[in-house]
Protein backbone atom coordinates (compact mmCIF):
# COMPACT_ATOMS: atom_id res chain seq x y z
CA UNK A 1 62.45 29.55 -17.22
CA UNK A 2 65.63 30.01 -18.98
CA UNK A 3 65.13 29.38 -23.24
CA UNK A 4 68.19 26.72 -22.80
CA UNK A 5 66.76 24.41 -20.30
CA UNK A 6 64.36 22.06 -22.38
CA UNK A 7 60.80 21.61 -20.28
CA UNK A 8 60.50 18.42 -17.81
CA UNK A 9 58.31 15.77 -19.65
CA UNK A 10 57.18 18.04 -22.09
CA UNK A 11 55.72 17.61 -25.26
CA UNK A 12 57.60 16.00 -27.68
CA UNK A 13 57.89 16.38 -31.00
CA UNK A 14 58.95 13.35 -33.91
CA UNK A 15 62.48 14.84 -33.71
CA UNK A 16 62.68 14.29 -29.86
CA UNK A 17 62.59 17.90 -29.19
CA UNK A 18 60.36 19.80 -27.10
CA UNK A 19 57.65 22.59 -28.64
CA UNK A 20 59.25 25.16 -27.12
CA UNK A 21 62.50 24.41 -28.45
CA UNK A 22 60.67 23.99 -31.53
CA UNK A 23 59.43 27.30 -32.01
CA UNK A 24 62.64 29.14 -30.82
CA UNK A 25 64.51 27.31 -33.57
CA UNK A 26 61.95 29.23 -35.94
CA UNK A 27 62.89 32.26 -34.24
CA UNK A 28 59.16 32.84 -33.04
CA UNK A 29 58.49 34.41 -29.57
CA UNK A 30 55.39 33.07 -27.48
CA UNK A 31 53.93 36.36 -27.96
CA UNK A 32 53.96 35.92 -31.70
CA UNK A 33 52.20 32.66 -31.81
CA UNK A 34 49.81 34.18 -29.26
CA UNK A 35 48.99 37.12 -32.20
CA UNK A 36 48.80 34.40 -34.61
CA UNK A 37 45.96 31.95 -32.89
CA UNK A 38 44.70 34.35 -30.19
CA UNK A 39 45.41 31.45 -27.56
CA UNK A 40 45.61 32.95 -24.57
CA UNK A 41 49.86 32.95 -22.87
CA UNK A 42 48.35 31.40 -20.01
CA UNK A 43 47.00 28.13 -22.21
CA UNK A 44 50.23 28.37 -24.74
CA UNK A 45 52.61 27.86 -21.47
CA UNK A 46 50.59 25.19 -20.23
CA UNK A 47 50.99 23.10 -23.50
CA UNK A 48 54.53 23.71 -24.48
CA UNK A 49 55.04 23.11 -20.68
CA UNK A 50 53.05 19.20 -21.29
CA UNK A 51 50.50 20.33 -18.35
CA UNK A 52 47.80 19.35 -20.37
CA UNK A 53 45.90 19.28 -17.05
CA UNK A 54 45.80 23.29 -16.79
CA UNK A 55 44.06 23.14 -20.55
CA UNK A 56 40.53 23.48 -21.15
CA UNK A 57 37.79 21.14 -22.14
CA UNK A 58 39.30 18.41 -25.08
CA UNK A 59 37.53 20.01 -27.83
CA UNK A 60 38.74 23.21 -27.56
CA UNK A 61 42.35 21.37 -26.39
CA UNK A 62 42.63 19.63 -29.70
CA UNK A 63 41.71 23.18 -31.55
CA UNK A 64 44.80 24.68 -29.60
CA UNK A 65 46.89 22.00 -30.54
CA UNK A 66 46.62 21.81 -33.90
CA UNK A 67 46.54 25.57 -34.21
CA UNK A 68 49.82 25.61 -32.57
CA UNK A 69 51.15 23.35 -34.72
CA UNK A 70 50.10 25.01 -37.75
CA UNK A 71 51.90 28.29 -36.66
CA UNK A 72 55.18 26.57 -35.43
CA UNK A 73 55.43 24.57 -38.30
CA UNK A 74 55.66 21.06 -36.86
CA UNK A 75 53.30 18.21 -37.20
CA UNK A 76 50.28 18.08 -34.57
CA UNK A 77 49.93 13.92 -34.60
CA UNK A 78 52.94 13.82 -31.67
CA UNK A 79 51.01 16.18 -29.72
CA UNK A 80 47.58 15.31 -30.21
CA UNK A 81 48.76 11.72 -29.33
CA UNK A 82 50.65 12.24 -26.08
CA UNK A 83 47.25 14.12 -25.30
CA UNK A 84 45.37 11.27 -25.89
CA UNK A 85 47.33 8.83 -23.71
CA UNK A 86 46.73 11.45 -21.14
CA UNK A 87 43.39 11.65 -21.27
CA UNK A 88 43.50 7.63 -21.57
CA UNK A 89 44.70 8.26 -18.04
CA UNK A 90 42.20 10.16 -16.21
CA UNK A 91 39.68 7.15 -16.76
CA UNK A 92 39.15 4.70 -14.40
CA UNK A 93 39.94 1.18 -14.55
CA UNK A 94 37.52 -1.32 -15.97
CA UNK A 95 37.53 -3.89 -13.30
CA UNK A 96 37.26 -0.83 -10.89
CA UNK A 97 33.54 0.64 -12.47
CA UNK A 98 32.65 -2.92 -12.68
CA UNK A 99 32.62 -3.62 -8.83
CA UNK A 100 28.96 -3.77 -7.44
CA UNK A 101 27.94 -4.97 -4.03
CA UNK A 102 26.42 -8.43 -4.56
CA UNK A 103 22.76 -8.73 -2.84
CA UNK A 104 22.98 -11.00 0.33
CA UNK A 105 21.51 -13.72 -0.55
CA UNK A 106 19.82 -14.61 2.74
CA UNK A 107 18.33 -11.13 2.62
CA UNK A 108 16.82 -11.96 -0.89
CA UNK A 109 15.31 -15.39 0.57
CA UNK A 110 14.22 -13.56 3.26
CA UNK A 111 12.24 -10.98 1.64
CA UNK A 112 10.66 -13.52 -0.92
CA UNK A 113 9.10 -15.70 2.20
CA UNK A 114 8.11 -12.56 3.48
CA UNK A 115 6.33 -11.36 0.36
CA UNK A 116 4.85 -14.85 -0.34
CA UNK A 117 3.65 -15.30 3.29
CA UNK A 118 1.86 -11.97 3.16
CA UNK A 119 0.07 -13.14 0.03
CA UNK A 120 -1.34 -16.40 0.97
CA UNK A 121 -2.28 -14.77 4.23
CA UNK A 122 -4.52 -12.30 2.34
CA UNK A 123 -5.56 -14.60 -0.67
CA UNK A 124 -7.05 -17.10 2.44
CA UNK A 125 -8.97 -14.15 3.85
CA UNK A 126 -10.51 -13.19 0.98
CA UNK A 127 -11.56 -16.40 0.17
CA UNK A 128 -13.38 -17.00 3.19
CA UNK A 129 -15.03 -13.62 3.05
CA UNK A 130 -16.33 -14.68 -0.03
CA UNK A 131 -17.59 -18.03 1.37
CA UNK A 132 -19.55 -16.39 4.03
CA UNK A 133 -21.02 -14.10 2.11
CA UNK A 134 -22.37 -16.53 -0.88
CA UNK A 135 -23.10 -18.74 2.04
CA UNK A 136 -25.82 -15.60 3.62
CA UNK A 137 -27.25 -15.64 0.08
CA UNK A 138 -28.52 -19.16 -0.17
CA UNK A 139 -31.74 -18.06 1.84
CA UNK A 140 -30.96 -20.26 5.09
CA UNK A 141 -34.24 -20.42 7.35
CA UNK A 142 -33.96 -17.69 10.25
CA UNK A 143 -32.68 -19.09 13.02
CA UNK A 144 -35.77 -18.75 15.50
CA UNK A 145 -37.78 -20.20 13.07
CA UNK A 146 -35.52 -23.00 13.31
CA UNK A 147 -34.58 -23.57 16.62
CA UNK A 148 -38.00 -22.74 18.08
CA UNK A 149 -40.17 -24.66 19.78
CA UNK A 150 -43.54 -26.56 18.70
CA UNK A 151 -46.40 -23.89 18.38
CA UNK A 152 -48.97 -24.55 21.26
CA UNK A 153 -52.58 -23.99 21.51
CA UNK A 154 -53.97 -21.20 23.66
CA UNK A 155 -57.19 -21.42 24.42
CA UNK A 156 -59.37 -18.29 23.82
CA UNK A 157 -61.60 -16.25 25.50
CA UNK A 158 -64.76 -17.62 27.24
CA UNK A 159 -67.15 -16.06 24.26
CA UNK A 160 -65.76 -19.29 21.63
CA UNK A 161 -63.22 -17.35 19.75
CA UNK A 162 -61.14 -19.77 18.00
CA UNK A 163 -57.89 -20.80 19.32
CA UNK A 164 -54.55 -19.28 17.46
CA UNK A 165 -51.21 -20.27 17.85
CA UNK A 166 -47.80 -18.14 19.33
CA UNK A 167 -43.90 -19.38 19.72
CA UNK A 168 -42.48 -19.50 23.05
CA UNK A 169 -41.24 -16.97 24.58
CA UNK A 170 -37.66 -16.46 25.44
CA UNK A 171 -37.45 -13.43 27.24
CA UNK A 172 -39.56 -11.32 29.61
CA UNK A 173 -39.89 -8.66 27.06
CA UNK A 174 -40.98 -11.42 24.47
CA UNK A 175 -43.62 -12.96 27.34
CA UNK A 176 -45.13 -9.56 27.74
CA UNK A 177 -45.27 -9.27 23.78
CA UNK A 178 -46.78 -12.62 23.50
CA UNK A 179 -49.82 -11.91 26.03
CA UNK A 180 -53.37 -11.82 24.05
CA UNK A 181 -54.70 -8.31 24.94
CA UNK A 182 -57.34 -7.84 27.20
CA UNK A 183 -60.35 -5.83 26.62
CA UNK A 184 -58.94 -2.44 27.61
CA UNK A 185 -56.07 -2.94 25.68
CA UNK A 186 -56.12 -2.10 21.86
CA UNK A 187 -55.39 -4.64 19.52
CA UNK A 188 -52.51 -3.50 18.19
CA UNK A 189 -48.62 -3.55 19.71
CA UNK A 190 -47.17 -0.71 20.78
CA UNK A 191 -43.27 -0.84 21.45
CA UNK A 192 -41.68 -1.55 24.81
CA UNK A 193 -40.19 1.71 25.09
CA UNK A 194 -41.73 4.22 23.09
CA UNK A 195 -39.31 7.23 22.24
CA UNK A 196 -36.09 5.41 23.41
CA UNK A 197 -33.62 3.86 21.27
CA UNK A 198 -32.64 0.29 21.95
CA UNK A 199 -29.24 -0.33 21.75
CA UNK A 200 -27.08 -3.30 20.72
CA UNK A 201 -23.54 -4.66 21.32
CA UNK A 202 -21.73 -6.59 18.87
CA UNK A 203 -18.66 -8.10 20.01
CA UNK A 204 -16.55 -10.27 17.70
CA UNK A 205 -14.56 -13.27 18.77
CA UNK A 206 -13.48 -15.15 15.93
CA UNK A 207 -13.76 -13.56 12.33
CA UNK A 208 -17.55 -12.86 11.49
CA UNK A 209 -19.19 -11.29 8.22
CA UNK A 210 -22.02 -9.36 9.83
CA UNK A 211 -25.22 -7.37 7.92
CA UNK A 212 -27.09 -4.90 9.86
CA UNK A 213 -30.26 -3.09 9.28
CA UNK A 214 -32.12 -1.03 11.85
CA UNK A 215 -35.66 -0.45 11.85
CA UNK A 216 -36.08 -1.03 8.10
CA UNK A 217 -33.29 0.88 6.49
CA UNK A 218 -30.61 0.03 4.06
CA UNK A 219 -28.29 -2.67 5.38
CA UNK A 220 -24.99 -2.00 6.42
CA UNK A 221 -22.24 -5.02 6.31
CA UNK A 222 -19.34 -5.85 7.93
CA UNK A 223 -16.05 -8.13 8.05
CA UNK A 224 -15.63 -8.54 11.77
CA UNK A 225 -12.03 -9.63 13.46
CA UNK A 226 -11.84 -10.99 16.84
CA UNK A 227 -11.65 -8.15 19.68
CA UNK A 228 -13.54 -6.12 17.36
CA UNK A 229 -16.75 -4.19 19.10
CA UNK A 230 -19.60 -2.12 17.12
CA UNK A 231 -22.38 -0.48 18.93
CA UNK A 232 -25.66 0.75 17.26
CA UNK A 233 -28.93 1.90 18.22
CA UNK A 234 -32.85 1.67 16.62
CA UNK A 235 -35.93 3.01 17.86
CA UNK A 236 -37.63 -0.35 17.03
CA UNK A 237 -35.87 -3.40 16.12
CA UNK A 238 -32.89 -4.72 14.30
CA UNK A 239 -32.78 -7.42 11.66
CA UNK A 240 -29.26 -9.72 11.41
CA UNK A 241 -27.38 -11.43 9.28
CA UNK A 242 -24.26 -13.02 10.30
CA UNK A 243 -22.13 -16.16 8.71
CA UNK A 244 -20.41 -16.97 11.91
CA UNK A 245 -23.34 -17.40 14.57
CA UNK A 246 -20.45 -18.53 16.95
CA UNK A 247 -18.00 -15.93 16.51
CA UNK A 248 -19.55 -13.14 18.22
CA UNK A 249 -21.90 -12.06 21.42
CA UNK A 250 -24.75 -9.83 21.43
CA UNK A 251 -25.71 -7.88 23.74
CA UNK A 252 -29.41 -5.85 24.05
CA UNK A 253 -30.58 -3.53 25.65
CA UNK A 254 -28.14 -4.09 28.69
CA UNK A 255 -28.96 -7.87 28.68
CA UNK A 256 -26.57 -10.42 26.98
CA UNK A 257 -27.58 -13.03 24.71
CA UNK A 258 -24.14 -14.91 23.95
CA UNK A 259 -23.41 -16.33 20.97
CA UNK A 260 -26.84 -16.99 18.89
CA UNK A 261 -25.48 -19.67 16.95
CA UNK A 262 -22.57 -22.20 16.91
CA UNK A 263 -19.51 -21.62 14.73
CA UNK A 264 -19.95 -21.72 11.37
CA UNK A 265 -23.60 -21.32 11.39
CA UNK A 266 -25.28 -18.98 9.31
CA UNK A 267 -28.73 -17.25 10.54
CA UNK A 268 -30.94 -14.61 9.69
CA UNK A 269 -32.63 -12.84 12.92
CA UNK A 270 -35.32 -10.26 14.45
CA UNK A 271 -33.71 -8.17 17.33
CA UNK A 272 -36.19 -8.10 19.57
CA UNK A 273 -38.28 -11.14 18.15
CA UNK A 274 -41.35 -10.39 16.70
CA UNK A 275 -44.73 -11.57 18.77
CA UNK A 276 -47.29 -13.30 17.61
CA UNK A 277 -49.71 -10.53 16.82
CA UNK A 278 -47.04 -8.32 15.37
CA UNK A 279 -47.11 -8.15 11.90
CA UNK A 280 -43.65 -7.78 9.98
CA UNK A 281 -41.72 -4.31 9.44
């Protein structure tokens, strides 16, 4: 660029002229400023050119300035100024980094009913597990002790044994188990099917707490929802306790027994029943 042509929009100075003109009216080549501050040419033509863009980092900017200055012999506030206003700006607009995308409020309502509805939903199921079980611990009679028929007298054997007493039977199974033993048989009961497991079907239609223990051992229990379906298995019997006698259907050994209760009833059972000269597990 020719010395006599001052540089577009350059830097001015406080007496209007540019810092190039500036330092060639102190007779001072670019070179010698460059020896004097060890700014590289590249950065000294960018500032006395105003292209404060090609300049690096503002810290080390302001450093060149005011060393520049201090060589030409002109005041760095001009400069530093102008620099400022640039970097003024490169910043956004206020209004502009204060846009944000307002939440829809019907998706807001939405997810609130959502969240609330999911909570009363499990609060109410908890609760009623809760009922049923402190419901099963209140020591409710067993339900065939209950629901079962007037003992009757059976006559005993011709010799003038005295008479004892057995519930009715309410399955084959239980008829065979009831039967006094004759005088071949021993007196004690020997299981139905000795070496095979009996099994049992659970099948839940409404929601049931259930408590299972087979053949003595450590219960297991259960929260039951309808269309739900256990199976198990014991070598001798099974003893139940379920809060919602209604709410499910049993099925043993291949033979279904419905419901063994209405809904909302609580029992306490013997799977198969015990006969009358059984003694308790």
């Amino acid at each position: 660029m020719p010395a006599e042509r001052k540089v577009e929009n350059g830097p001015q100075t406080e007496s209007g002229r540019d810092l190039k003109a500036e330092r060639e009216a102190r007779g001072l080549a670019l070179k010698d400023v460059f020896e004097a501050t060890r700014i590289s040419m590249v950065n000294l033509e960018a500032l006395e050119a105003g292209r404060f863009d090609r300049l690096p980092p503002p810290v080390y900017a302001r450093s060149f300035i005011r060393r520049y200055a201090q060589v030409v012999g002109i005041d760095e506030q001009p400069i530093l100024a102008r620099y400022d206003l640039y970097l003024e700006g490169l910043k956004p607009r206020k209004e502009e980094t204060e846009i944000r995308k307002p939440w829809p409020e019907r998706g807001r309502r939405t997810l609130f009913l959502s969240v609330s509805l999911a909570a009363v939903i499990i609060a109410g199921v908890l609760v009623y597990a809760f009922f049923l079980y402190d419901q099963c611990g209140e020591g409710t009679p067993p339900a065939a002790s209950r629901e079962a028929p007037a003992a009757q007298e059976i006559a005993g054997p011709a010799s003038g044994s005295p008479a004892r007493e057995a519930p009715l039977p309410e399955s084959p199974a239980q008829t065979a188990a009831a039967a006094p033993p004759s005088a071949a048989e021993p007196a004690a009961v020997q299981p139905a099917n000795p070496g095979k497991r009996r099994p049992l079907v659970i099948e839940a239609r409404e929601l049931t707490w259930v408590r299972i223990a087979e053949d003595g051992k450590d219960p297991v229990q259960m929260l039951l929802r309808p269309g739900d379906r256990i199976e198990r298995s014991a070598m001798d019997h099974f003893l139940l306790d379920v809060g919602n006698a209604g709410g499910i259907q049993l099925t043993f050994e291949g033979k279904p027994l419905g419901s063994p209760g209405k809904s909302g009833q609580v029992i306490h059972m013997r799977l198969p029943e015990k006969s009358a000269g059984e003694k308790t597990p």
